[in-house]
PDB file of N, CA and C in Angstrom:
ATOM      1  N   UNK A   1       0.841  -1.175   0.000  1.00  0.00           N
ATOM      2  CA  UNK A   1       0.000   0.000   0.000  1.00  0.00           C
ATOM      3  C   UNK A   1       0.888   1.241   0.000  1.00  0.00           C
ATOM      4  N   UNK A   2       0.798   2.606  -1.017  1.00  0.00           N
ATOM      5  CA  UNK A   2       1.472   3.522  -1.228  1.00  0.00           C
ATOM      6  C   UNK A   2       1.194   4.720   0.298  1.00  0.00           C
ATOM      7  N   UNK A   3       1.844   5.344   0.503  1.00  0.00           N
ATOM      8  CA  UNK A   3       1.957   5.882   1.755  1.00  0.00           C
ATOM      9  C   UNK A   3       1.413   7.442   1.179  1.00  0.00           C
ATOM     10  N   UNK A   4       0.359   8.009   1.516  1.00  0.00           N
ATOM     11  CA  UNK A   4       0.070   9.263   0.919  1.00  0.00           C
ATOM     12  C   UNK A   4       0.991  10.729   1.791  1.00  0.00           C
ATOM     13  N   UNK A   5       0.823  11.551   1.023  1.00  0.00           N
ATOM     14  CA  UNK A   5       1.782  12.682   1.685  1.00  0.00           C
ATOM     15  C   UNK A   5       0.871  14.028   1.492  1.00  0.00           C
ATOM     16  N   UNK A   6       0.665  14.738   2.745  1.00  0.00           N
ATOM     17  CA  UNK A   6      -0.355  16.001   2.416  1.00  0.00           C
ATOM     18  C   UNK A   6       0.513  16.597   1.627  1.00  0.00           C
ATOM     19  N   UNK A   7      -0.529  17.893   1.139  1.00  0.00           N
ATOM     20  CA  UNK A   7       0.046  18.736   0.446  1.00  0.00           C
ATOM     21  C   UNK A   7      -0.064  18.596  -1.357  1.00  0.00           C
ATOM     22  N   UNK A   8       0.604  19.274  -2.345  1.00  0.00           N
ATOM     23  CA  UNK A   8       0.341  19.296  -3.582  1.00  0.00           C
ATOM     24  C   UNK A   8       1.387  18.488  -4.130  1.00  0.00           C
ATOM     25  N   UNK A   9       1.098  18.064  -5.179  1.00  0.00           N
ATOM     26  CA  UNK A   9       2.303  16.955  -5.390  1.00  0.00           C
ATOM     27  C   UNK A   9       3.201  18.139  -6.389  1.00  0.00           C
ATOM     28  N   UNK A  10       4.546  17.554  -6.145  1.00  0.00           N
ATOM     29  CA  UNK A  10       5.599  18.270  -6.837  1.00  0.00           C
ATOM     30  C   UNK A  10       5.501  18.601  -8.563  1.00  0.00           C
ATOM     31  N   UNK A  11       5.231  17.337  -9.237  1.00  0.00           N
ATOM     32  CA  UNK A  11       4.991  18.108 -10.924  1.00  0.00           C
ATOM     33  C   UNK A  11       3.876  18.636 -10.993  1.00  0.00           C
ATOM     34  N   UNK A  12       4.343  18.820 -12.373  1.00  0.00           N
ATOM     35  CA  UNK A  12       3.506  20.055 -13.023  1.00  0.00           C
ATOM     36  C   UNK A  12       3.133  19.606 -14.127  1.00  0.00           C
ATOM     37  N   UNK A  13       2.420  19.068 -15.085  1.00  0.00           N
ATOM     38  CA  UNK A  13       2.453  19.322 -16.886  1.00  0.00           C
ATOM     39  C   UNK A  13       2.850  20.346 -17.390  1.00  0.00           C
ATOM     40  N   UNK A  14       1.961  21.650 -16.822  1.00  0.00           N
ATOM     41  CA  UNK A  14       2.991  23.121 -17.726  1.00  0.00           C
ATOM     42  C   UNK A  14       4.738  22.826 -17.402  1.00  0.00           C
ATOM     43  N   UNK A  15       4.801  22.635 -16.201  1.00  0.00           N
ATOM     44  CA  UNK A  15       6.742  22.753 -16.276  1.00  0.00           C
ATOM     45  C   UNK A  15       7.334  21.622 -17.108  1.00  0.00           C
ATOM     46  N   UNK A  16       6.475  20.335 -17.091  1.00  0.00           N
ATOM     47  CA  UNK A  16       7.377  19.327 -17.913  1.00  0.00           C
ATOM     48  C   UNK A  16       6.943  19.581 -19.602  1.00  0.00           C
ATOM     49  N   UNK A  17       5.789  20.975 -19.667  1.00  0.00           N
ATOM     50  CA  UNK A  17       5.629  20.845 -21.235  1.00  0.00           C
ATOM     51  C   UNK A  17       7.260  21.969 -21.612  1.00  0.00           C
ATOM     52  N   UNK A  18       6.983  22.659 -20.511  1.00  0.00           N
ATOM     53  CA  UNK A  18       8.360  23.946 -20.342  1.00  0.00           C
ATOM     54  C   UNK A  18       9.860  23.329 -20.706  1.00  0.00           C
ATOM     55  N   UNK A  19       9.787  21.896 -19.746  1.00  0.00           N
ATOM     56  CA  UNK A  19      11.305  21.144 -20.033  1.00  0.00           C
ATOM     57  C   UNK A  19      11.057  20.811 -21.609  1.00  0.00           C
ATOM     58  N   UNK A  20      10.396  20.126 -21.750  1.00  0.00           N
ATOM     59  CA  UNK A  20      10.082  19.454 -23.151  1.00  0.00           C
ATOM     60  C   UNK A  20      10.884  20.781 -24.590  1.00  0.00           C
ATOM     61  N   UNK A  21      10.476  21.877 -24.584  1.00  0.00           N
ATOM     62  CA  UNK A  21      10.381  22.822 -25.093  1.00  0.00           C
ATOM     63  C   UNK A  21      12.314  22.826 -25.359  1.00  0.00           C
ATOM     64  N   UNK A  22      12.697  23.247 -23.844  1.00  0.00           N
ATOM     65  CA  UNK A  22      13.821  23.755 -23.557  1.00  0.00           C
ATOM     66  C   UNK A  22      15.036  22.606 -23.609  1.00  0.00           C
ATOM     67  N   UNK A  23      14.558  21.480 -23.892  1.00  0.00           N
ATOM     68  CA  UNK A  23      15.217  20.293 -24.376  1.00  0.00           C
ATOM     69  C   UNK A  23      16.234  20.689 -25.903  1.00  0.00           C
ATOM     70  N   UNK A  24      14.939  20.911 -26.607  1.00  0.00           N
ATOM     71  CA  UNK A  24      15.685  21.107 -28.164  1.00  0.00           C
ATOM     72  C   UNK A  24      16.414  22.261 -28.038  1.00  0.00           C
ATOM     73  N   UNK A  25      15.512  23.417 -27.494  1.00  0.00           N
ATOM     74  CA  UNK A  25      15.503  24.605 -28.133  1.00  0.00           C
ATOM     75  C   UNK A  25      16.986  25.563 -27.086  1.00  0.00           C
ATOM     76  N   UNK A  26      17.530  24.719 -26.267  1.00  0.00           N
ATOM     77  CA  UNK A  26      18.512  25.131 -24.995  1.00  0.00           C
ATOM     78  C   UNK A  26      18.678  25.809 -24.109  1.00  0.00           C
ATOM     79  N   UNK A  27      18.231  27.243 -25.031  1.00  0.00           N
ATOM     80  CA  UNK A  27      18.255  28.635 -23.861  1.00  0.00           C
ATOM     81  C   UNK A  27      17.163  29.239 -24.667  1.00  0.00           C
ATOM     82  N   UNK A  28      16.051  29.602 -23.429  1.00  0.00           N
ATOM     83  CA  UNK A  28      15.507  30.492 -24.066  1.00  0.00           C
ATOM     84  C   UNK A  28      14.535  31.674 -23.112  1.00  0.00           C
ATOM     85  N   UNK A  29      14.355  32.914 -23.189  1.00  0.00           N
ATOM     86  CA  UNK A  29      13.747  33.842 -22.102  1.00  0.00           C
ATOM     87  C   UNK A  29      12.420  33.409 -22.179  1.00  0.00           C
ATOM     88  N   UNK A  30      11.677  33.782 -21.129  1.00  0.00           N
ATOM     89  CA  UNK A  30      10.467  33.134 -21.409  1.00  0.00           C
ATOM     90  C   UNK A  30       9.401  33.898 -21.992  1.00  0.00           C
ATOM     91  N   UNK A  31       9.016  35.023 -22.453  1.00  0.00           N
ATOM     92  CA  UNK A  31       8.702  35.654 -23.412  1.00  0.00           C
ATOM     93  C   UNK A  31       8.619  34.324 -24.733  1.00  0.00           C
ATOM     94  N   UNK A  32       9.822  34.401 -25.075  1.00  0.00           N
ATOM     95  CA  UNK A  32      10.073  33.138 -26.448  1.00  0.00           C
ATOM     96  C   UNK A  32       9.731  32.021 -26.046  1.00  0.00           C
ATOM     97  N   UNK A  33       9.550  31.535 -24.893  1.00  0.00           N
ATOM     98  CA  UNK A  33       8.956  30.126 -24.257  1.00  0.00           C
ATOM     99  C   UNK A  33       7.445  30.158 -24.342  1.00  0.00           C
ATOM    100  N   UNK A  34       6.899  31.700 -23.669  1.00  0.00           N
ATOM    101  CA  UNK A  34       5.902  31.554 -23.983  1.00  0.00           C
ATOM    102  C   UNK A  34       4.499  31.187 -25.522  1.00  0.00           C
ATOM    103  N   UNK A  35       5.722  31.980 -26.490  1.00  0.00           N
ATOM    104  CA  UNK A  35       5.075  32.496 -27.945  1.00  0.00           C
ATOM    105  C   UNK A  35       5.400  30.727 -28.361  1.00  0.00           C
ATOM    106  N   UNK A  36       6.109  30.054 -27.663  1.00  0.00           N
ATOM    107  CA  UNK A  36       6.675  28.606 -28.551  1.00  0.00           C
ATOM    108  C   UNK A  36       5.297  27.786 -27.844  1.00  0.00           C
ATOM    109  N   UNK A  37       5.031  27.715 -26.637  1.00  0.00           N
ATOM    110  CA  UNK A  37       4.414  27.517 -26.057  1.00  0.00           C
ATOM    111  C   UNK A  37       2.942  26.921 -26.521  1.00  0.00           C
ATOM    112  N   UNK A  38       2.337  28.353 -26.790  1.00  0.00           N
ATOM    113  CA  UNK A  38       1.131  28.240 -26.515  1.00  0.00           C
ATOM    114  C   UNK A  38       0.709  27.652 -28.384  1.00  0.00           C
ATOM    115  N   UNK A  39       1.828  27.453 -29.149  1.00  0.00           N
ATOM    116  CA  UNK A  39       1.812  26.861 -30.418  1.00  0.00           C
ATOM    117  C   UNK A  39       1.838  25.523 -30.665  1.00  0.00           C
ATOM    118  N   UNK A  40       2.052  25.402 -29.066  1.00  0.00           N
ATOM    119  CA  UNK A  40       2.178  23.197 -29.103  1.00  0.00           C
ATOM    120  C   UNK A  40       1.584  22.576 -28.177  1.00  0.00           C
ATOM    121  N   UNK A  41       0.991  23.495 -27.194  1.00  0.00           N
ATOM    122  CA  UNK A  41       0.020  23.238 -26.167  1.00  0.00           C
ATOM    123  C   UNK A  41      -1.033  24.325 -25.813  1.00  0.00           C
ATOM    124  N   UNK A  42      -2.077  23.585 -25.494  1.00  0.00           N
ATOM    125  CA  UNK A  42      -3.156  24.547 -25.050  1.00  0.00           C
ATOM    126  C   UNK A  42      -2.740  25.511 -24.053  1.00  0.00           C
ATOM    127  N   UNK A  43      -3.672  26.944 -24.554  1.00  0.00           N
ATOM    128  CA  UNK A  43      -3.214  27.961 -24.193  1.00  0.00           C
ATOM    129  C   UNK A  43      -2.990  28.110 -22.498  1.00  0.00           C
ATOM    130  N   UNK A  44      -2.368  29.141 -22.546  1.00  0.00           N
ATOM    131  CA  UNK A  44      -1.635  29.479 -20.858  1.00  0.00           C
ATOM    132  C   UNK A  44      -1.780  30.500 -20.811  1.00  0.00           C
ATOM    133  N   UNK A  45      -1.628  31.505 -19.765  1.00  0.00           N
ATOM    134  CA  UNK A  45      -1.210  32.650 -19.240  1.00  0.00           C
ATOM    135  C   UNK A  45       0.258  33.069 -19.293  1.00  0.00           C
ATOM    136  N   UNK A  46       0.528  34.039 -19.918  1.00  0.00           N
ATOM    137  CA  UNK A  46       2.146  34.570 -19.460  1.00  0.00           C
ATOM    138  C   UNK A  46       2.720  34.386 -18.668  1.00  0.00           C
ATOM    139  N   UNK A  47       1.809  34.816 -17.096  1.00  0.00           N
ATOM    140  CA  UNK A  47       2.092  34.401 -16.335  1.00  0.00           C
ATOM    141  C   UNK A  47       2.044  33.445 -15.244  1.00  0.00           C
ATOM    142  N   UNK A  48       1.515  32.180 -15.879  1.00  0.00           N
ATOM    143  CA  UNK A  48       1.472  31.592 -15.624  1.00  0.00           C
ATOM    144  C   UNK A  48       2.775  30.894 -15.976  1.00  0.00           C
ATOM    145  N   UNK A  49       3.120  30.860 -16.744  1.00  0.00           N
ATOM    146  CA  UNK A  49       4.875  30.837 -17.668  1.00  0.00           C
ATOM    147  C   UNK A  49       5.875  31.101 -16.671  1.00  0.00           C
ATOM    148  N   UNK A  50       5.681  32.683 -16.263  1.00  0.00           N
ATOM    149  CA  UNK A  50       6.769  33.037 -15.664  1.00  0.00           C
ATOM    150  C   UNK A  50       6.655  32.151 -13.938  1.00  0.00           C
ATOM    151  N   UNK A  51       5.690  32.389 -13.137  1.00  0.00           N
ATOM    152  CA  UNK A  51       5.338  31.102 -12.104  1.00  0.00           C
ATOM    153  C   UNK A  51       6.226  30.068 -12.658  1.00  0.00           C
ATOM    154  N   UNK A  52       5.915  29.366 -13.629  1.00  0.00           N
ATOM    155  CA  UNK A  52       6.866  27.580 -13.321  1.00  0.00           C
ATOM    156  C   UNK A  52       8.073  27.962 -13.927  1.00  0.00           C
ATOM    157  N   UNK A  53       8.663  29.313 -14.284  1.00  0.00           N
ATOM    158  CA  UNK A  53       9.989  29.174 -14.404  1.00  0.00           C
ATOM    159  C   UNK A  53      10.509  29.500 -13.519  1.00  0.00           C
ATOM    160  N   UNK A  54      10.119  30.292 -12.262  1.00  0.00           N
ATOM    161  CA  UNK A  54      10.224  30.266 -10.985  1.00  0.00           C
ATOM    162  C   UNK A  54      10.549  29.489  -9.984  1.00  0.00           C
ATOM    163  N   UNK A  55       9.424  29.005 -10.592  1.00  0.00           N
ATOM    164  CA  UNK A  55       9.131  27.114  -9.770  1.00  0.00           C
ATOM    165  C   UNK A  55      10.389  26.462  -9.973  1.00  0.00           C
ATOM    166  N   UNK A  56       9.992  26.399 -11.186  1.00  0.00           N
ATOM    167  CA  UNK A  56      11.331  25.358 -11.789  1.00  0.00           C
ATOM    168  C   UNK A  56      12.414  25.593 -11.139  1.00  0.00           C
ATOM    169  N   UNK A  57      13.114  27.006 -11.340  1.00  0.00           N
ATOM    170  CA  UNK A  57      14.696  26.937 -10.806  1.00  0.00           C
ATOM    171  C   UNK A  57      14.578  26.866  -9.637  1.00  0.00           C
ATOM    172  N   UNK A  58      13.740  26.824  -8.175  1.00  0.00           N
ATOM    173  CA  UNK A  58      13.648  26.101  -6.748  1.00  0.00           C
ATOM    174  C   UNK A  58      13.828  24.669  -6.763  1.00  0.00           C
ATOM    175  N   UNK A  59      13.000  23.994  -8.260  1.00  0.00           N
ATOM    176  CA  UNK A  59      13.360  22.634  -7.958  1.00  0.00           C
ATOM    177  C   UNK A  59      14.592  21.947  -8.584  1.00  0.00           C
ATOM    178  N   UNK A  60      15.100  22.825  -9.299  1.00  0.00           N
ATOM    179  CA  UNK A  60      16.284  22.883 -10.058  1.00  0.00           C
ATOM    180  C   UNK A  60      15.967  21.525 -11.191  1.00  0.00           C
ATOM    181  N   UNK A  61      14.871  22.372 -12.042  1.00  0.00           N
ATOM    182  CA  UNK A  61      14.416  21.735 -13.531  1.00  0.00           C
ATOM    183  C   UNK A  61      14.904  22.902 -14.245  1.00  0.00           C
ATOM    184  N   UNK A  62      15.176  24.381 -13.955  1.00  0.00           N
ATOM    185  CA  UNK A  62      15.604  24.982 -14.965  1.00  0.00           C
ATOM    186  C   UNK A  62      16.529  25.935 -14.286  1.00  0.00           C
ATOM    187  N   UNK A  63      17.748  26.560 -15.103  1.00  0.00           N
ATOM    188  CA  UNK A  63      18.589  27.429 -14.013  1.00  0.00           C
ATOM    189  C   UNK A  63      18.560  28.476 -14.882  1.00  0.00           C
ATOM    190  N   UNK A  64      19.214  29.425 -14.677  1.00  0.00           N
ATOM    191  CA  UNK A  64      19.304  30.732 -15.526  1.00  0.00           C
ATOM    192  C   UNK A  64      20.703  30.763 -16.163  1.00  0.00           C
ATOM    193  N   UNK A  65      20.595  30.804 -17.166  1.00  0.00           N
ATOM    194  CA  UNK A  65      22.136  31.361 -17.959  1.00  0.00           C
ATOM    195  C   UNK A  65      23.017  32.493 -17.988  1.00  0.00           C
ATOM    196  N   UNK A  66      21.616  33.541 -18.113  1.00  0.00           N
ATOM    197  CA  UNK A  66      22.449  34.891 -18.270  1.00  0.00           C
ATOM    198  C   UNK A  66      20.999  35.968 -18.190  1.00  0.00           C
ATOM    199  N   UNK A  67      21.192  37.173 -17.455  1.00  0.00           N
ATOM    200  CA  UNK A  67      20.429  37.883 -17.312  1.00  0.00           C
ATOM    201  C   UNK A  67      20.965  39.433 -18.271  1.00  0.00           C
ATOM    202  N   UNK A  68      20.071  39.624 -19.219  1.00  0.00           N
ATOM    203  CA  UNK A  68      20.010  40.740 -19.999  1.00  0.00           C
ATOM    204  C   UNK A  68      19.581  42.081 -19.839  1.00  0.00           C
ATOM    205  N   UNK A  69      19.969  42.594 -19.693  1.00  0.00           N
ATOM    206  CA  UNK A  69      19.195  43.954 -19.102  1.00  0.00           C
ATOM    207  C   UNK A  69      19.344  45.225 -20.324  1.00  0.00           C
ATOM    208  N   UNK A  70      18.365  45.799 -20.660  1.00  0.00           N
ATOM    209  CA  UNK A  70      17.877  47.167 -21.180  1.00  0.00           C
ATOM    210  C   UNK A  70      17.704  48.236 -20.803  1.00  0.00           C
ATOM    211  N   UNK A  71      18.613  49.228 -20.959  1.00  0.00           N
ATOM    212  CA  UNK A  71      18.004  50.818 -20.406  1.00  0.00           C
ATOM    213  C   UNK A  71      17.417  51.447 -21.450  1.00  0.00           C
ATOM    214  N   UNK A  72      16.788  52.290 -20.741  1.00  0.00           N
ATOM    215  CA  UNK A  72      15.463  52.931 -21.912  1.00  0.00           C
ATOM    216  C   UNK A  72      15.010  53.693 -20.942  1.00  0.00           C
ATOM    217  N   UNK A  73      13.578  54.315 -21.534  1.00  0.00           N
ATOM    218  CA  UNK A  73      12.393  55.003 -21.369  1.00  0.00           C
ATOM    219  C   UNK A  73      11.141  53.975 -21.243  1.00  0.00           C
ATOM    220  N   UNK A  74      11.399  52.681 -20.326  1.00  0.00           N
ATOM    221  CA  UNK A  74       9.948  52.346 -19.879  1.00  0.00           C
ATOM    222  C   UNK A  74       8.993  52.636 -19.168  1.00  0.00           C
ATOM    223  N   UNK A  75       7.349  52.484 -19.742  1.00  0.00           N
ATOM    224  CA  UNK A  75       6.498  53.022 -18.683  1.00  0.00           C
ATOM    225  C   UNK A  75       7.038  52.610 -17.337  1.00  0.00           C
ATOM    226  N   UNK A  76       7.382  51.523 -16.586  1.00  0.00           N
ATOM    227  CA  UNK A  76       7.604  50.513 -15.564  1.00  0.00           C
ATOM    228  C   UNK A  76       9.227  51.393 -15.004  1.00  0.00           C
ATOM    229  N   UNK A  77       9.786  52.061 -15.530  1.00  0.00           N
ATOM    230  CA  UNK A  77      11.083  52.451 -15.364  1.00  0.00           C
ATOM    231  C   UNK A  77      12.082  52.990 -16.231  1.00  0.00           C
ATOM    232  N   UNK A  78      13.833  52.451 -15.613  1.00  0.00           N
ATOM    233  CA  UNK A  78      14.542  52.679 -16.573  1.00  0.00           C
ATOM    234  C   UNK A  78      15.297  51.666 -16.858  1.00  0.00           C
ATOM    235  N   UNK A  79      14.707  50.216 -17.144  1.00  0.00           N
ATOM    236  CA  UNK A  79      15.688  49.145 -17.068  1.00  0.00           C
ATOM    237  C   UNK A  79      14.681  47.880 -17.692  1.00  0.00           C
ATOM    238  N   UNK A  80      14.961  46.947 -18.573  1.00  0.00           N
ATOM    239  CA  UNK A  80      14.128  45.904 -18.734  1.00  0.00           C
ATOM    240  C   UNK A  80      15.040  44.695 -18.330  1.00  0.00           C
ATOM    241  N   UNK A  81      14.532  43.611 -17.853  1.00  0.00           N
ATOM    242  CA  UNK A  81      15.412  42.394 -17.724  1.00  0.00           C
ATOM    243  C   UNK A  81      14.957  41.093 -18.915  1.00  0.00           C
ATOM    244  N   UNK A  82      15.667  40.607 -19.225  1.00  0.00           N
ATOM    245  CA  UNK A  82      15.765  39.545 -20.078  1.00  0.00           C
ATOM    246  C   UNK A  82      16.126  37.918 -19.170  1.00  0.00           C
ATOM    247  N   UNK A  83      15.675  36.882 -18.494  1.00  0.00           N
ATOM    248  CA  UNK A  83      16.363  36.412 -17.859  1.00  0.00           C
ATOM    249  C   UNK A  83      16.252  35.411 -19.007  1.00  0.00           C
ATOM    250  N   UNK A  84      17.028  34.424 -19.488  1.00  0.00           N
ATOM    251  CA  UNK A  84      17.152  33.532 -20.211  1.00  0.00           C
ATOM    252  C   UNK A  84      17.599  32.322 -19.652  1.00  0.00           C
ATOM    253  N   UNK A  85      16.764  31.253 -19.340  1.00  0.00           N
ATOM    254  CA  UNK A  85      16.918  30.233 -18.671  1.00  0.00           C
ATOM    255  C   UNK A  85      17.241  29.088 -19.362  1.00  0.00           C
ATOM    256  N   UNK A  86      17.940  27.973 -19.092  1.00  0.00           N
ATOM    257  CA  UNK A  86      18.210  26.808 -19.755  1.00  0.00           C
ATOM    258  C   UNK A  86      17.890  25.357 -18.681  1.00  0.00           C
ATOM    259  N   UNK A  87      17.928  24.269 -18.961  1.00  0.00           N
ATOM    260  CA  UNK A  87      17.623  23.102 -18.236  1.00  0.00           C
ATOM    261  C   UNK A  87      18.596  22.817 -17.110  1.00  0.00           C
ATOM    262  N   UNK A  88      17.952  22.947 -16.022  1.00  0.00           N
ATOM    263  CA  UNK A  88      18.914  21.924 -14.753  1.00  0.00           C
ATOM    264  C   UNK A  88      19.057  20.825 -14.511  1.00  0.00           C
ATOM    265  N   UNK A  89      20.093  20.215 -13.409  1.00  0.00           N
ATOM    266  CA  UNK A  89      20.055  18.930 -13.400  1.00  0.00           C
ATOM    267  C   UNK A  89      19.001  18.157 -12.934  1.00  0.00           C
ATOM    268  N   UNK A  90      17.254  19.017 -12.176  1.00  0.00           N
ATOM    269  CA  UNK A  90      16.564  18.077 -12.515  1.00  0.00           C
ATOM    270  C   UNK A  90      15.780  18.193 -12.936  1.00  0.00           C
ATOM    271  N   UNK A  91      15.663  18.565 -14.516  1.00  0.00           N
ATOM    272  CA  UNK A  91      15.162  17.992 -15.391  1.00  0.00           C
ATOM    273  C   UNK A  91      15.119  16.933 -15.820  1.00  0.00           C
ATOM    274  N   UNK A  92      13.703  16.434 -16.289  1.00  0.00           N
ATOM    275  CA  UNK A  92      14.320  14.884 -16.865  1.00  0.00           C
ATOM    276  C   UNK A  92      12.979  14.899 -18.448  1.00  0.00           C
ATOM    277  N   UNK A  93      13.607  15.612 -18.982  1.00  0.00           N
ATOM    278  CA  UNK A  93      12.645  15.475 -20.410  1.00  0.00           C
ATOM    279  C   UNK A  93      12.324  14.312 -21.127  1.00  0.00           C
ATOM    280  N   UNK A  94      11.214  13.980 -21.732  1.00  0.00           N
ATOM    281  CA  UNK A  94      10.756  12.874 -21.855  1.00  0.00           C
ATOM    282  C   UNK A  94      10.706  12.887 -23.279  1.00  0.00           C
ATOM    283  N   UNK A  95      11.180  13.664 -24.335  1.00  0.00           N
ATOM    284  CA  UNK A  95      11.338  14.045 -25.649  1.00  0.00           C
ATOM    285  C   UNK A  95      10.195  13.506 -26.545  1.00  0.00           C
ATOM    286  N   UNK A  96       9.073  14.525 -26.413  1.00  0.00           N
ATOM    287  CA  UNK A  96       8.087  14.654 -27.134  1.00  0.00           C
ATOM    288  C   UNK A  96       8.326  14.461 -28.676  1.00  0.00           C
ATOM    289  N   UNK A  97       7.725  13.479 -29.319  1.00  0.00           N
ATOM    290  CA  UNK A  97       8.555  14.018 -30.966  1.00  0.00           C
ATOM    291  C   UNK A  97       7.661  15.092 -31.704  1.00  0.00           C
ATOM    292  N   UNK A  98       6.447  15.889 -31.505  1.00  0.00           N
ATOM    293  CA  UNK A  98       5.647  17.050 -32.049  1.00  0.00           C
ATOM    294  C   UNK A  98       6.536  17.935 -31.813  1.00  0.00           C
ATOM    295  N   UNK A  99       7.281  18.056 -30.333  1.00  0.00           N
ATOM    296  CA  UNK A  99       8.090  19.129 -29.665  1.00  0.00           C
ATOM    297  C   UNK A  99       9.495  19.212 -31.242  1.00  0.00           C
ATOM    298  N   UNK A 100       9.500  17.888 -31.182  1.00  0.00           N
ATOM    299  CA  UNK A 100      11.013  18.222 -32.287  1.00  0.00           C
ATOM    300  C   UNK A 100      10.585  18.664 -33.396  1.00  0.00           C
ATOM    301  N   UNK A 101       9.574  17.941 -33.957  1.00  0.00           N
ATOM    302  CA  UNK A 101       8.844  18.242 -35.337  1.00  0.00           C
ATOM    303  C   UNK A 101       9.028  20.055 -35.575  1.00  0.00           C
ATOM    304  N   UNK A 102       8.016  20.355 -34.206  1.00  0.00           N
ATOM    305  CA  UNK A 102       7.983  21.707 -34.232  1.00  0.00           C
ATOM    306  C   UNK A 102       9.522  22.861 -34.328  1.00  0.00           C
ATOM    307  N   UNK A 103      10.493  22.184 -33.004  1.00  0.00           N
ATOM    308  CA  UNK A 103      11.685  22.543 -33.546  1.00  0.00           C
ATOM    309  C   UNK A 103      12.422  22.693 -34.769  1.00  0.00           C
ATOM    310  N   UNK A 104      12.502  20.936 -35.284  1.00  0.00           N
ATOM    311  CA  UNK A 104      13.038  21.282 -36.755  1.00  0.00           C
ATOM    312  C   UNK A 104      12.572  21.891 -37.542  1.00  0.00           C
ATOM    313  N   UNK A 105      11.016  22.574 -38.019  1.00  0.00           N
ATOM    314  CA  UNK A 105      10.622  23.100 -38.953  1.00  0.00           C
ATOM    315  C   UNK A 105      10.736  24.670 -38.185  1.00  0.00           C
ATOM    316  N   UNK A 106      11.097  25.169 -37.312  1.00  0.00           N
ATOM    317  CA  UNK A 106      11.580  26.125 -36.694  1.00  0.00           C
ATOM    318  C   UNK A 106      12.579  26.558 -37.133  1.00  0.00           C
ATOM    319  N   UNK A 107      13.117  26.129 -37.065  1.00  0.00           N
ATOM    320  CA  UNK A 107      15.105  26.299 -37.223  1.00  0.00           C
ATOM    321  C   UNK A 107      15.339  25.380 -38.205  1.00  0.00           C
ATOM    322  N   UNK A 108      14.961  25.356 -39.189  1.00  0.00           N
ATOM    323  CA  UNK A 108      15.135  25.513 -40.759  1.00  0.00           C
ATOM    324  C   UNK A 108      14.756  26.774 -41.539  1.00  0.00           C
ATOM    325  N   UNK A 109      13.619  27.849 -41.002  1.00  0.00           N
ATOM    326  CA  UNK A 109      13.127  29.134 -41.461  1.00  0.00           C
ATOM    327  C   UNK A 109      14.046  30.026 -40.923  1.00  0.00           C
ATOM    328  N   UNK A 110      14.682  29.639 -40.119  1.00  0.00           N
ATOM    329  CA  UNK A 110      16.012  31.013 -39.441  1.00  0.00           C
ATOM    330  C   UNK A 110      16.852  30.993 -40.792  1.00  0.00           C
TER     331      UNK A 110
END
């Protein structure tokens, strides 16, 4: 008999559709995660996006590479951030082949 544990269980589908994504595609901000996103799975929230990339790097399914930053004239300020995240060690992608499909006919139009 399996031993139950309160509380919410640890995965996600949005974060393992997120790994899936970030498998092929390596690094990517989530802005571009999102627009890839909602083209191979039913729709999401932005921020709902930005939440499990959050998530993610606590559970260390995704880490950050490099943070980009913009100065300007934004409504919000004088600075935009870019964080561009790539896969951690626990990720464990399960390599969708639509996910590649979609990749390769991706990055053949670049």
């Amino acid at each position: 008999m399996s031993q139950k544990y309160p509380g919410r269980p640890l995965g996600s589908k949005v974060r393992q559709n997120i790994v899936e994504i970030l498998y092929f595609y390596k690094r990517l901000h989530a802005y571009e995660l999102y627009k890839i996103y909602i083209d191979l799975y039913p729709k999401v929230t932005m921020r709902l996006i930005y939440y499990h990339m959050k998530k993610g790097l606590s559970t260390g399914e995704f880490k950050v590479y490099k943070i980009d930053r913009k100065f300007g004239k934004y409504s919000w300020g004088g600075a935009s951030e870019n964080i561009v995240y790539e896969l951690g060690e626990g990720a464990n992608p399960m390599i969708e082949p639509h996910v590649k499909v979609y990749w390769e006919k991706n990055s053949k139009e670049k």
